[in-house]
N, C-alpha and C. Protein backbone atom coordinates (compact mmCIF):
# COMPACT_ATOMS: atom_id res chain seq x y z
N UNK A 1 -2.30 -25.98 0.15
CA UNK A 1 -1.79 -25.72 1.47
C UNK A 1 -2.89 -25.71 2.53
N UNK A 2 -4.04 -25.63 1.89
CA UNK A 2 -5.07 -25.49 3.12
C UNK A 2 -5.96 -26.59 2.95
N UNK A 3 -6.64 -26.76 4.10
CA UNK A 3 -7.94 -28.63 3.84
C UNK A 3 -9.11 -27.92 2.91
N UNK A 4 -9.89 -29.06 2.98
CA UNK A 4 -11.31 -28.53 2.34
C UNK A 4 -11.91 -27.79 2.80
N UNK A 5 -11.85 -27.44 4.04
CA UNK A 5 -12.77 -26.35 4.75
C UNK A 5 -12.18 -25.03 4.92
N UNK A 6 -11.10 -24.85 3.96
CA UNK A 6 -10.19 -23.40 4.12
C UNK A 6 -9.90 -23.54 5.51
N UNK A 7 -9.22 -24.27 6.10
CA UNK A 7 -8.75 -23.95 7.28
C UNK A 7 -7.38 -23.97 7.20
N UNK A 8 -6.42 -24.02 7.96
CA UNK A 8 -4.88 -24.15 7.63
C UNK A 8 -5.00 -25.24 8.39
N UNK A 9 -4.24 -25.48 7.86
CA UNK A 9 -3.79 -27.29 8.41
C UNK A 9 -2.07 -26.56 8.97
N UNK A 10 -2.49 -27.14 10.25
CA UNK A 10 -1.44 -26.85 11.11
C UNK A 10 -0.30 -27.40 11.02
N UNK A 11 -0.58 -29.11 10.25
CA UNK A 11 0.68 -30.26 9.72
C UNK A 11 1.71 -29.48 9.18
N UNK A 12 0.80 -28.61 8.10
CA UNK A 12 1.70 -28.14 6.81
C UNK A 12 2.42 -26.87 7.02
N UNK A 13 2.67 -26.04 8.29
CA UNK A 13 3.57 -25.32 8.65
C UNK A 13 4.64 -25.78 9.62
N UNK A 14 5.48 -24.81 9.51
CA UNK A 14 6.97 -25.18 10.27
C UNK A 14 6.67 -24.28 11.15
N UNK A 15 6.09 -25.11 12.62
CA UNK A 15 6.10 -24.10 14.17
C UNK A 15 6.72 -23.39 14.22
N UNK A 16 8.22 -23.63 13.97
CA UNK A 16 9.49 -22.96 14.38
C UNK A 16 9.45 -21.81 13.90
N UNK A 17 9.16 -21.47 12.59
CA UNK A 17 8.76 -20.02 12.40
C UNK A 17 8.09 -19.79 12.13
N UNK A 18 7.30 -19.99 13.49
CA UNK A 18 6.31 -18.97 13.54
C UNK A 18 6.37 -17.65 14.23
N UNK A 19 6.10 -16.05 13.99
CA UNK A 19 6.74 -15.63 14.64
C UNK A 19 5.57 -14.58 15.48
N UNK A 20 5.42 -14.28 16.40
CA UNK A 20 4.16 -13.67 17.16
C UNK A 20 4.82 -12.31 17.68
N UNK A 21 4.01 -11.11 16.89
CA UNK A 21 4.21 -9.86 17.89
C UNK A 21 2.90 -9.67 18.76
N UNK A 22 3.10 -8.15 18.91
CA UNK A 22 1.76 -7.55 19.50
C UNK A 22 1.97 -8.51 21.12
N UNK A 23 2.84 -9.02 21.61
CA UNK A 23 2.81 -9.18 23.12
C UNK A 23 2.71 -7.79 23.98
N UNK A 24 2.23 -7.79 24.81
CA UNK A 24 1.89 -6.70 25.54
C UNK A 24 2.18 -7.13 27.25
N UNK A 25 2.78 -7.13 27.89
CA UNK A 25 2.65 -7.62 29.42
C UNK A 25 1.57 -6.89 30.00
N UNK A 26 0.84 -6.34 29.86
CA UNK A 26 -0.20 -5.54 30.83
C UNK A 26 -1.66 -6.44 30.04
N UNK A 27 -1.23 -7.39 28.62
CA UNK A 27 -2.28 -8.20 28.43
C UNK A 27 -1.55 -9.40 29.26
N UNK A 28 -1.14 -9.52 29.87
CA UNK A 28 -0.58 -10.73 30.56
C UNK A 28 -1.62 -11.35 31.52
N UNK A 29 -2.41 -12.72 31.44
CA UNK A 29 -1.81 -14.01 30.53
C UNK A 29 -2.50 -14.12 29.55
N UNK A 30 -3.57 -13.37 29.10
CA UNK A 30 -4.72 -14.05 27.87
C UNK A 30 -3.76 -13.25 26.48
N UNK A 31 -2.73 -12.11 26.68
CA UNK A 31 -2.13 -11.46 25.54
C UNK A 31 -3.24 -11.53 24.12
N UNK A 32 -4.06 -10.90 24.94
CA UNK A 32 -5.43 -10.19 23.24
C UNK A 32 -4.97 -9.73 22.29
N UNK A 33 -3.68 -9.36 21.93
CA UNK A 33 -3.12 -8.06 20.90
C UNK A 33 -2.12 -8.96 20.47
N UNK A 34 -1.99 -10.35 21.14
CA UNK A 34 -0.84 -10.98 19.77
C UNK A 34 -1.06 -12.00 19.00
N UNK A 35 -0.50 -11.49 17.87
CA UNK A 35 -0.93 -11.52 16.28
C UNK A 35 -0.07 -12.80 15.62
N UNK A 36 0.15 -13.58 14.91
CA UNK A 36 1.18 -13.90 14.09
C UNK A 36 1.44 -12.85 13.13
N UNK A 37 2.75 -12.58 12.89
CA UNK A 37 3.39 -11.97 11.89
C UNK A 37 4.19 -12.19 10.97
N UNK A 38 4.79 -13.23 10.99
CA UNK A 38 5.26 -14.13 9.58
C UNK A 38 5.00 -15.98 10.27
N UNK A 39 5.41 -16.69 9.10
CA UNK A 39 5.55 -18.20 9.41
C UNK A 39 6.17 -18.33 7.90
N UNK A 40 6.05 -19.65 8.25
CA UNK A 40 6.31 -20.51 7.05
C UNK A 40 5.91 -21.73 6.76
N UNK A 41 5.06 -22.12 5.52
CA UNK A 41 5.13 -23.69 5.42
C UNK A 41 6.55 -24.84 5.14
N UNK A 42 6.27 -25.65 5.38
CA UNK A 42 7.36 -26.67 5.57
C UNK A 42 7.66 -26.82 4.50
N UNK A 43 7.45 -26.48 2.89
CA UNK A 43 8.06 -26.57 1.84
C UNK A 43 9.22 -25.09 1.80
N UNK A 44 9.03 -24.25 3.04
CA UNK A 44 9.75 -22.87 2.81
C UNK A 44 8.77 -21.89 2.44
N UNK A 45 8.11 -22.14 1.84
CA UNK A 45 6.98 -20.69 1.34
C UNK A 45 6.54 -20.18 2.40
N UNK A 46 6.55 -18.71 2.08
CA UNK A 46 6.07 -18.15 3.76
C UNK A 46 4.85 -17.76 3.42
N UNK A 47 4.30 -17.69 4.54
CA UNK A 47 2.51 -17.63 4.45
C UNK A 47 2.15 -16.15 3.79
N UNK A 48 1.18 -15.82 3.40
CA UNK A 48 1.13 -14.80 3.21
C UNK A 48 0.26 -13.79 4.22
N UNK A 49 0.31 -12.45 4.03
CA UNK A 49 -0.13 -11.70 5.27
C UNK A 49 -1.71 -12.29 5.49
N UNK A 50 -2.53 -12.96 4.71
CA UNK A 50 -3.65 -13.19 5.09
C UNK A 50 -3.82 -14.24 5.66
N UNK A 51 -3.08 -15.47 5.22
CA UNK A 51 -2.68 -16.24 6.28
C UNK A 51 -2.35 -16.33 7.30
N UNK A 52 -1.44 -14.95 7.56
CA UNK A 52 -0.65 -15.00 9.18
C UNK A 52 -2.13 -14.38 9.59
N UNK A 53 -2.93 -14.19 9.07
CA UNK A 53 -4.11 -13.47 9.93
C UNK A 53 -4.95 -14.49 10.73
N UNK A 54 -5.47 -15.15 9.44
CA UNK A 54 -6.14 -16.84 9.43
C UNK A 54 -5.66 -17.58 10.64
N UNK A 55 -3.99 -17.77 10.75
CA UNK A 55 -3.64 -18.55 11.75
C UNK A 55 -4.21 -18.03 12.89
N UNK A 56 -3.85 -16.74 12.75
CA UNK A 56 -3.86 -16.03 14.19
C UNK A 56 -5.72 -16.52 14.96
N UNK A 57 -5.89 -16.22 13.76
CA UNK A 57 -7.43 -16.38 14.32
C UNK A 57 -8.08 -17.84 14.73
N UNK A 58 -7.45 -19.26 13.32
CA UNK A 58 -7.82 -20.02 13.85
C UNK A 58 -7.03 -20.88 14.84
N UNK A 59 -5.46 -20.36 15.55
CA UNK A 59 -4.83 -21.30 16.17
C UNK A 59 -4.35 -20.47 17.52
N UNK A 60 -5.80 -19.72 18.29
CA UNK A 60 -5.44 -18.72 18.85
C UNK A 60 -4.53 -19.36 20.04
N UNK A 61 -5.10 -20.64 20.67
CA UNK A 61 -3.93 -21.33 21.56
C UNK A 61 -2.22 -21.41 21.40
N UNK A 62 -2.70 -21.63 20.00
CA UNK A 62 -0.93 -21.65 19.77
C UNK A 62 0.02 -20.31 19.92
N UNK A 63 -1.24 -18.88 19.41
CA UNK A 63 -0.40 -17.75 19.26
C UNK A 63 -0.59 -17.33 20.90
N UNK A 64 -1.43 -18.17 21.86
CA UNK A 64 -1.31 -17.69 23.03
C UNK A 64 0.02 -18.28 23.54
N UNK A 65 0.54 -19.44 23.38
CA UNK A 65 1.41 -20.11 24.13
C UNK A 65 2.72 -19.45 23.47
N UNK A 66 2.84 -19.31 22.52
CA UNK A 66 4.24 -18.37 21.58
C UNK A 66 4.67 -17.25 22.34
N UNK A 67 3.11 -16.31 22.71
CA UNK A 67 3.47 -15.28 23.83
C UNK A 67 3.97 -15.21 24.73
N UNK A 68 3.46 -16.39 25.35
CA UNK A 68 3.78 -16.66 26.79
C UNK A 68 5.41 -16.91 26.80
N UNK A 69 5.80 -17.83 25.87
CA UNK A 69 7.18 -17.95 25.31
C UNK A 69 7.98 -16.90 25.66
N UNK A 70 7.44 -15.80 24.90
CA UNK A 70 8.38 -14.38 24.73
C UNK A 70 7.90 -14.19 25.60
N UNK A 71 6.97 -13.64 26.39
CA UNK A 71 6.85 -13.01 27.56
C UNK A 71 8.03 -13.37 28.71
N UNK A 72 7.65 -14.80 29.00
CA UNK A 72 8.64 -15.35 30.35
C UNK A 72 10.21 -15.77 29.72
């Protein structure tokens, strides 16, 4: 599920659930405090909690724009 460099390969999850807490409006617009909290890869397997960490950390654009999502 992951490349050679332990990274997550972004291909191999399903965006759609992905799911982001920790929005905060008073972090509004950089939202520092949100996290991914579940997903799933596109075979169905859901990531596991160290993964949703991993993402969080390496796809911080994406968990910024998810926020922004829920926020507005």
């Amino acid at each position: 599920m992951k490349n050679m460099k332990n990274e997550i390969d972004l291909n191999l999850i399903d965006l759609k659930s992905i799911e982001v807490e920790g929005v905060n409006p008073s972090d509004f617009p950089d939202f520092c405090d949100a996290y991914v909290s579940s997903a799933t890869w596109k075979n169905g397997t859901p990531l596991t909690e160290s993964e949703c960490d991993q993402l969080t950390d390496e796809a911080g654009d994406l968990v910024n724009e998810i926020a922004h999502d829920i926020f507005l």
